[in-house]
N, C-alpha and C. Protein backbone atom coordinates (compact mmCIF):
# COMPACT_ATOMS: atom_id res chain seq x y z
N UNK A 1 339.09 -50.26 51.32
CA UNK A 1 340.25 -49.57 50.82
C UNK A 1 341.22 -50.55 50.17
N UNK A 2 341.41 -51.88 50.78
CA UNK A 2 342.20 -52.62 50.45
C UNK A 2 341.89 -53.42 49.17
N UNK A 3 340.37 -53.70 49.44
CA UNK A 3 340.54 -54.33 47.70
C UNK A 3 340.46 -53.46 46.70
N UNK A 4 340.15 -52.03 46.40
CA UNK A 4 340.64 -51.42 45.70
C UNK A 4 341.78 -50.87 45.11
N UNK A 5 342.60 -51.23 46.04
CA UNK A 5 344.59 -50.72 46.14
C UNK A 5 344.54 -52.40 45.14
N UNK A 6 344.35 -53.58 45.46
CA UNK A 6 344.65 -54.91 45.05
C UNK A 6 344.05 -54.61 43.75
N UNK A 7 342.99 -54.42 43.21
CA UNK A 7 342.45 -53.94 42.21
C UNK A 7 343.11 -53.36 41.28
N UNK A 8 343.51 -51.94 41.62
CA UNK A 8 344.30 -50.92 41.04
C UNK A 8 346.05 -51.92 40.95
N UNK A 9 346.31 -52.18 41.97
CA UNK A 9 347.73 -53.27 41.24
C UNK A 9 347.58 -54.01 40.41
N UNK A 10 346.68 -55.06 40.45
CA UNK A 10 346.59 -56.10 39.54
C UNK A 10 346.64 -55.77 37.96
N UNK A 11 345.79 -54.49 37.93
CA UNK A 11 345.36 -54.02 36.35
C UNK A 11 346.67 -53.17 35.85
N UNK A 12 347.58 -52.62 37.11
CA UNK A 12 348.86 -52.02 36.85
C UNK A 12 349.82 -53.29 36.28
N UNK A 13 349.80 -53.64 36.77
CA UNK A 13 350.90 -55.36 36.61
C UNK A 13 350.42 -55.90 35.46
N UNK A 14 349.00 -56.10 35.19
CA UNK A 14 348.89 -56.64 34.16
C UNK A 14 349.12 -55.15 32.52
N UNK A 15 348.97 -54.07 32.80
CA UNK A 15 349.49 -53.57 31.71
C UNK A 15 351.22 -53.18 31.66
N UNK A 16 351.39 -53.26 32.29
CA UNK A 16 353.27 -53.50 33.13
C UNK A 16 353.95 -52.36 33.14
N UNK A 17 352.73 -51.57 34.48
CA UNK A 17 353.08 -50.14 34.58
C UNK A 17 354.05 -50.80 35.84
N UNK A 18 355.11 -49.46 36.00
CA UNK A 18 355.80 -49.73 37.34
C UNK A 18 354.94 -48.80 38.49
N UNK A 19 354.71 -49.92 39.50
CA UNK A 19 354.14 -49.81 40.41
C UNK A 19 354.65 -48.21 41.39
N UNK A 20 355.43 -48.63 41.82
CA UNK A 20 355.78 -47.44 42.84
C UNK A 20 356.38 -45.96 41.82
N UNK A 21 355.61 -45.80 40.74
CA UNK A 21 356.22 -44.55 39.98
C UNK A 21 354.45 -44.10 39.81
N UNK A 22 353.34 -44.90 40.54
CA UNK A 22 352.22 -44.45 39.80
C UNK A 22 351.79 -43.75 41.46
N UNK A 23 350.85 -42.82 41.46
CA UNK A 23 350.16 -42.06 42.25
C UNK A 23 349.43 -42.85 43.41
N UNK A 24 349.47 -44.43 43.21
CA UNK A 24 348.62 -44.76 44.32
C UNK A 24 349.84 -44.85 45.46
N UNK A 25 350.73 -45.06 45.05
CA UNK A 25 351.96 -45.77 46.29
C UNK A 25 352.43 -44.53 46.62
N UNK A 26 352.60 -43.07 46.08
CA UNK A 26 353.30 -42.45 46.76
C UNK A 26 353.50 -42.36 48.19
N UNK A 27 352.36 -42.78 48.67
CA UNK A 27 352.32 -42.44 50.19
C UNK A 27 352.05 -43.64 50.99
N UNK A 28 352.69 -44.71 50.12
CA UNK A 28 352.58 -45.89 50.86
C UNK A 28 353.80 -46.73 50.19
N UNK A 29 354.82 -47.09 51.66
CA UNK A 29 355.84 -47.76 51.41
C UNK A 29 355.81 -49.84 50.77
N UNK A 30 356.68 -50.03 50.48
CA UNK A 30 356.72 -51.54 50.14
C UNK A 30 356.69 -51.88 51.65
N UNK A 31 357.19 -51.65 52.65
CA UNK A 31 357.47 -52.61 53.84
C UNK A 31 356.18 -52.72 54.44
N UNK A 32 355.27 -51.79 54.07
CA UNK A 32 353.87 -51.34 54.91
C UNK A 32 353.00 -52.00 54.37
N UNK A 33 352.65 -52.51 53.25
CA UNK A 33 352.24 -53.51 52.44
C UNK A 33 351.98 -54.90 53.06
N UNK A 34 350.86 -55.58 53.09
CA UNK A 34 350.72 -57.44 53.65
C UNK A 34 351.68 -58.57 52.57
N UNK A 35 352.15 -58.84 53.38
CA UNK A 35 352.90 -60.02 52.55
C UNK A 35 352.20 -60.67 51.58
N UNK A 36 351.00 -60.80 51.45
CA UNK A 36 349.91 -61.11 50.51
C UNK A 36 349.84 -60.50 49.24
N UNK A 37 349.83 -59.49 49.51
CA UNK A 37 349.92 -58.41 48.16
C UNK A 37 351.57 -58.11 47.73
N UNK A 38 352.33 -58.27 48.24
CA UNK A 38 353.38 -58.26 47.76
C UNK A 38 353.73 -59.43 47.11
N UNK A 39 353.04 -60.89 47.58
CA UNK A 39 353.29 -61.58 46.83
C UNK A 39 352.96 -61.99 45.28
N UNK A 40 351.84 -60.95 45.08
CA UNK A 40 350.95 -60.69 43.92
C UNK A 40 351.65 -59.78 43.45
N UNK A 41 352.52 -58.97 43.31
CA UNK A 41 352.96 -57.91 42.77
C UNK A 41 354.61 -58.60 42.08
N UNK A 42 354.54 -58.20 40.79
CA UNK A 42 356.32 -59.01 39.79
C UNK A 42 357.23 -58.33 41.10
N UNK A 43 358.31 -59.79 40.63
CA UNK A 43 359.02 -59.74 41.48
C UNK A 43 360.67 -57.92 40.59
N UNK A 44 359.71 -57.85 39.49
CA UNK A 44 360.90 -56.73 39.25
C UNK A 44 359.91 -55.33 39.44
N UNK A 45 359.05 -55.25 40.11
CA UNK A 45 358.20 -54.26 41.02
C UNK A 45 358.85 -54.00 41.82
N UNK A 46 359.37 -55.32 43.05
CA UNK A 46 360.17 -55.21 44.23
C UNK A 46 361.41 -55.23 44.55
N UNK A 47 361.52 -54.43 42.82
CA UNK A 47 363.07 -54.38 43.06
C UNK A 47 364.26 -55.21 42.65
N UNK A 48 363.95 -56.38 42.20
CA UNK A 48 364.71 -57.87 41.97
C UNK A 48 364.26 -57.73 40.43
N UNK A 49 365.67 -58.00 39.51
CA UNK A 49 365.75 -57.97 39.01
C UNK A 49 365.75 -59.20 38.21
N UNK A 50 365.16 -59.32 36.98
CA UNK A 50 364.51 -60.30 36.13
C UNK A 50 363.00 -60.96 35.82
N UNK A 51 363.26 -62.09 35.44
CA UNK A 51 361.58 -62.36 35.36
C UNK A 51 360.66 -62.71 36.79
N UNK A 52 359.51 -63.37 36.89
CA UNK A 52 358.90 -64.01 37.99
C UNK A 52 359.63 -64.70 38.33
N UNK A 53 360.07 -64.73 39.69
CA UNK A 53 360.41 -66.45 40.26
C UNK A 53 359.83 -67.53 40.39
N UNK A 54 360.07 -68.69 40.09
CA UNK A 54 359.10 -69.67 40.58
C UNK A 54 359.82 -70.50 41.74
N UNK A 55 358.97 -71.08 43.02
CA UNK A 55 359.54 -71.69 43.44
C UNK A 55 359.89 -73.17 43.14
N UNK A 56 360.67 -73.40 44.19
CA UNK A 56 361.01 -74.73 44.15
C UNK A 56 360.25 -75.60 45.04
N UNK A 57 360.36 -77.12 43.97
CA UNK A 57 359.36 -77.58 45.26
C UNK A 57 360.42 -78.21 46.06
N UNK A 58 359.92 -78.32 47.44
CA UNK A 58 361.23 -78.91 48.18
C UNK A 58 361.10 -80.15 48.48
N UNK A 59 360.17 -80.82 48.68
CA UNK A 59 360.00 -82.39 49.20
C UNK A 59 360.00 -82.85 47.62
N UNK A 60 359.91 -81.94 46.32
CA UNK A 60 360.91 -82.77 45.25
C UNK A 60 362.98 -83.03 45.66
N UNK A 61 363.02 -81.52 45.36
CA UNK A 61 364.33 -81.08 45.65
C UNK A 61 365.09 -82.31 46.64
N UNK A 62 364.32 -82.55 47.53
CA UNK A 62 365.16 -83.55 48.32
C UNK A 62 365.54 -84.61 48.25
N UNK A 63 364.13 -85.24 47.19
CA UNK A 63 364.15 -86.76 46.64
C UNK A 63 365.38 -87.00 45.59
N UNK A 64 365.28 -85.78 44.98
CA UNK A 64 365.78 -85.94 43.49
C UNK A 64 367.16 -84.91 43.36
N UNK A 65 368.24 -85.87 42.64
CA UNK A 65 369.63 -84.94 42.47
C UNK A 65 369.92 -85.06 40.70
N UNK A 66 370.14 -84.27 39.99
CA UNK A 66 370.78 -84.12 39.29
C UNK A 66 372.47 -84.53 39.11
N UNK A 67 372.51 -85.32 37.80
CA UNK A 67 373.57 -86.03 38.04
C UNK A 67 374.35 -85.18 36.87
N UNK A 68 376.09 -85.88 36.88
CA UNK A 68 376.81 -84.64 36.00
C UNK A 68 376.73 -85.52 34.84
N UNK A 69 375.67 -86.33 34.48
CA UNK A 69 375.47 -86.27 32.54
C UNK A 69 374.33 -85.52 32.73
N UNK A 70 373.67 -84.99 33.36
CA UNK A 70 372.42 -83.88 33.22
C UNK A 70 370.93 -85.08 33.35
N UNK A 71 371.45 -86.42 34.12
CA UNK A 71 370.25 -87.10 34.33
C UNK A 71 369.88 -87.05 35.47
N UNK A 72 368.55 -87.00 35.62
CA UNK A 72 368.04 -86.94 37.45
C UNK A 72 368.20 -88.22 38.12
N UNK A 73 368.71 -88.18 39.13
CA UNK A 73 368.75 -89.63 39.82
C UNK A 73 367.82 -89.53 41.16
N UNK A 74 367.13 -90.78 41.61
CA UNK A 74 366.87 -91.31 43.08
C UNK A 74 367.04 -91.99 43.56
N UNK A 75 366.78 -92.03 44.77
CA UNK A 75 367.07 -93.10 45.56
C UNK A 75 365.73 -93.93 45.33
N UNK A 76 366.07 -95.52 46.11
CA UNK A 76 365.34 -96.67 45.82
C UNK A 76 364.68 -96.85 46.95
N UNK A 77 363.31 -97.68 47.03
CA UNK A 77 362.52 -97.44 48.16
C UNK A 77 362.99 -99.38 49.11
N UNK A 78 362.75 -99.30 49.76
CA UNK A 78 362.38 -100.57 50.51
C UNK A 78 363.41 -100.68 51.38
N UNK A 79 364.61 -99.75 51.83
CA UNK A 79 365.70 -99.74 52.37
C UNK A 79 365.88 -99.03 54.37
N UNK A 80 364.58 -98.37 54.27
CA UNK A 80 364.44 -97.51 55.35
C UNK A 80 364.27 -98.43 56.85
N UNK A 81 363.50 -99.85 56.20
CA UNK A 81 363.31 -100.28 58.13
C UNK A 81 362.55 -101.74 57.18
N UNK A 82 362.27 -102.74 58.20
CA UNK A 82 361.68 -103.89 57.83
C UNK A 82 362.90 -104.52 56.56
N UNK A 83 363.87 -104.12 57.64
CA UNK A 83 365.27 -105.07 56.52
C UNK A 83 365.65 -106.10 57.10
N UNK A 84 364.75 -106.70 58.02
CA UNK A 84 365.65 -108.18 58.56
C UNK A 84 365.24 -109.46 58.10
N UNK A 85 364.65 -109.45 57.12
CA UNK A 85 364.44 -110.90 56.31
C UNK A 85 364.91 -110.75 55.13
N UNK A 86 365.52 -109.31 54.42
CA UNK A 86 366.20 -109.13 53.51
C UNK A 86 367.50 -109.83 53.63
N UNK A 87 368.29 -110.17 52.49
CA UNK A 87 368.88 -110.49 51.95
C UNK A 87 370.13 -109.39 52.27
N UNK A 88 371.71 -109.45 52.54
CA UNK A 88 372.68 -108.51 52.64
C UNK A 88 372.65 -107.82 50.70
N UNK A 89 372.96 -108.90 49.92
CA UNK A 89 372.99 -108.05 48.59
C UNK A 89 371.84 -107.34 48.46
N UNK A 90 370.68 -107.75 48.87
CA UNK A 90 369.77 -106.80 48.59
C UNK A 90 369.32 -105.49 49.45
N UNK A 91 370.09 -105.38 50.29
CA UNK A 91 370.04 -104.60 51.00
C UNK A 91 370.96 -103.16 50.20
N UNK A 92 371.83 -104.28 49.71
CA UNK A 92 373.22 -103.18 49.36
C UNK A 92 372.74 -102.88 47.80
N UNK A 93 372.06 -103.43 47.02
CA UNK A 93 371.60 -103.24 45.85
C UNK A 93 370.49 -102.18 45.77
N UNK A 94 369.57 -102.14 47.06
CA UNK A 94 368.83 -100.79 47.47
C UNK A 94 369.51 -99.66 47.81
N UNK A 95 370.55 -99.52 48.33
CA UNK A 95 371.66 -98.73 48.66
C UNK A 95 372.25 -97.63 47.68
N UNK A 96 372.41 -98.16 46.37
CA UNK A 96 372.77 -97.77 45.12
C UNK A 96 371.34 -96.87 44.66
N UNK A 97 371.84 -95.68 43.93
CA UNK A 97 370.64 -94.72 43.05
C UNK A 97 370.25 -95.30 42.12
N UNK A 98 369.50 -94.90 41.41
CA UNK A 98 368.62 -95.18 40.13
C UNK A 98 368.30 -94.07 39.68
N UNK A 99 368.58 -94.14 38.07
CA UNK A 99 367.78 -93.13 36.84
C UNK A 99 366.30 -92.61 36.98
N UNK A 100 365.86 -91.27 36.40
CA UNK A 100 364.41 -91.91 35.98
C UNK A 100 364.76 -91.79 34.65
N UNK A 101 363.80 -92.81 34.46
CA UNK A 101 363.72 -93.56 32.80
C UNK A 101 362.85 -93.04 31.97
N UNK A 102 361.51 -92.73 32.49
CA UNK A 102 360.56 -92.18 31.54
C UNK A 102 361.00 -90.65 31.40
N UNK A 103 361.09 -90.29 29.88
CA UNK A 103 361.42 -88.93 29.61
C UNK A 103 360.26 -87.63 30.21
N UNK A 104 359.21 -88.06 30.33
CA UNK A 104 358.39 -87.21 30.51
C UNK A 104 358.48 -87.15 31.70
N UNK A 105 358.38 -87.99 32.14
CA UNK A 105 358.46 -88.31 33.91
C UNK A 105 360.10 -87.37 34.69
N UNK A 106 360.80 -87.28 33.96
CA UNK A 106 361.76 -86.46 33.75
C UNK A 106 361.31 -85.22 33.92
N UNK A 107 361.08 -85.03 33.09
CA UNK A 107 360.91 -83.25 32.92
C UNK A 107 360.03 -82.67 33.49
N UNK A 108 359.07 -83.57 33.80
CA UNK A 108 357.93 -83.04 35.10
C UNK A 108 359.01 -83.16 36.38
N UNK A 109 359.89 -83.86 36.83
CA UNK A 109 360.65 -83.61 38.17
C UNK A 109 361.92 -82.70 37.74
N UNK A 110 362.07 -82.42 36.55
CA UNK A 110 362.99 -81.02 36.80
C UNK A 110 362.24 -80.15 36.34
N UNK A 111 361.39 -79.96 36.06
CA UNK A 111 360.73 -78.24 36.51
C UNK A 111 360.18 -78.40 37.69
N UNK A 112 359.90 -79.50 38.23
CA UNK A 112 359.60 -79.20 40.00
C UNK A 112 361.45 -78.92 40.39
N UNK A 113 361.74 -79.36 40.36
CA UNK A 113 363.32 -78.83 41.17
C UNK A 113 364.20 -77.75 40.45
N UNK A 114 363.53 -77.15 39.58
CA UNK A 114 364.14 -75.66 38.61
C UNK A 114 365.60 -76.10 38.48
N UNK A 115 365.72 -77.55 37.22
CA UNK A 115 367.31 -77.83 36.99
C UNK A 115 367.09 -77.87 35.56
């Protein structure tokens, strides 16, 4: 039963009928639905208005901040532990953010963090 309901959505979505106005859902609510298939179904099916969402990635999101000239910044690596033969300036010179520089390399980490 179920892969035919998934079936019958998919080919609905892809001609961009609205779902809950067609004859298969009358008698079957959104809440009653597997989180699975709802996740396959546009998010303006379920009600939310606009395009698909995409997520965010988050172990980007965390690394990486957007700065207010619209450049992504990070933090610098070597600062976390095994700092006692370091140097104090260099400690404090790891301390400080950094750009990314490569443009492409850019824009692949802001469409992972949707900025």
């Amino acid at each position: 039963m179920f892969g035919s309901l998934l079936r019958n959505t998919t080919s609905l979505i892809s001609r961009g009928t609205s779902l809950w106005s067609t004859s298969i859902f009358t008698s079957i609510k959104p809440s009653s639905l597997s989180p699975s298939l709802l996740n396959n179904i546009n998010t303006t099916e379920r009600g939310l208005a606009g395009k698909a969402l995409l997520r965010t990635n988050k172990s980007a999101a965390k690394r990486f901040r957007v700065r207010g000239n619209d450049r992504i910044k990070r933090n610098k690596a070597g600062r976390s532990h095994n700092t006692g033969h370091k140097g104090r300036k260099r400690i404090n010179n790891l301390a400080a953010s950094a750009p990314i520089k490569g443009k492409k390399i850019e824009d692949r980490m802001r469409r992972l963090i949707r900025a």
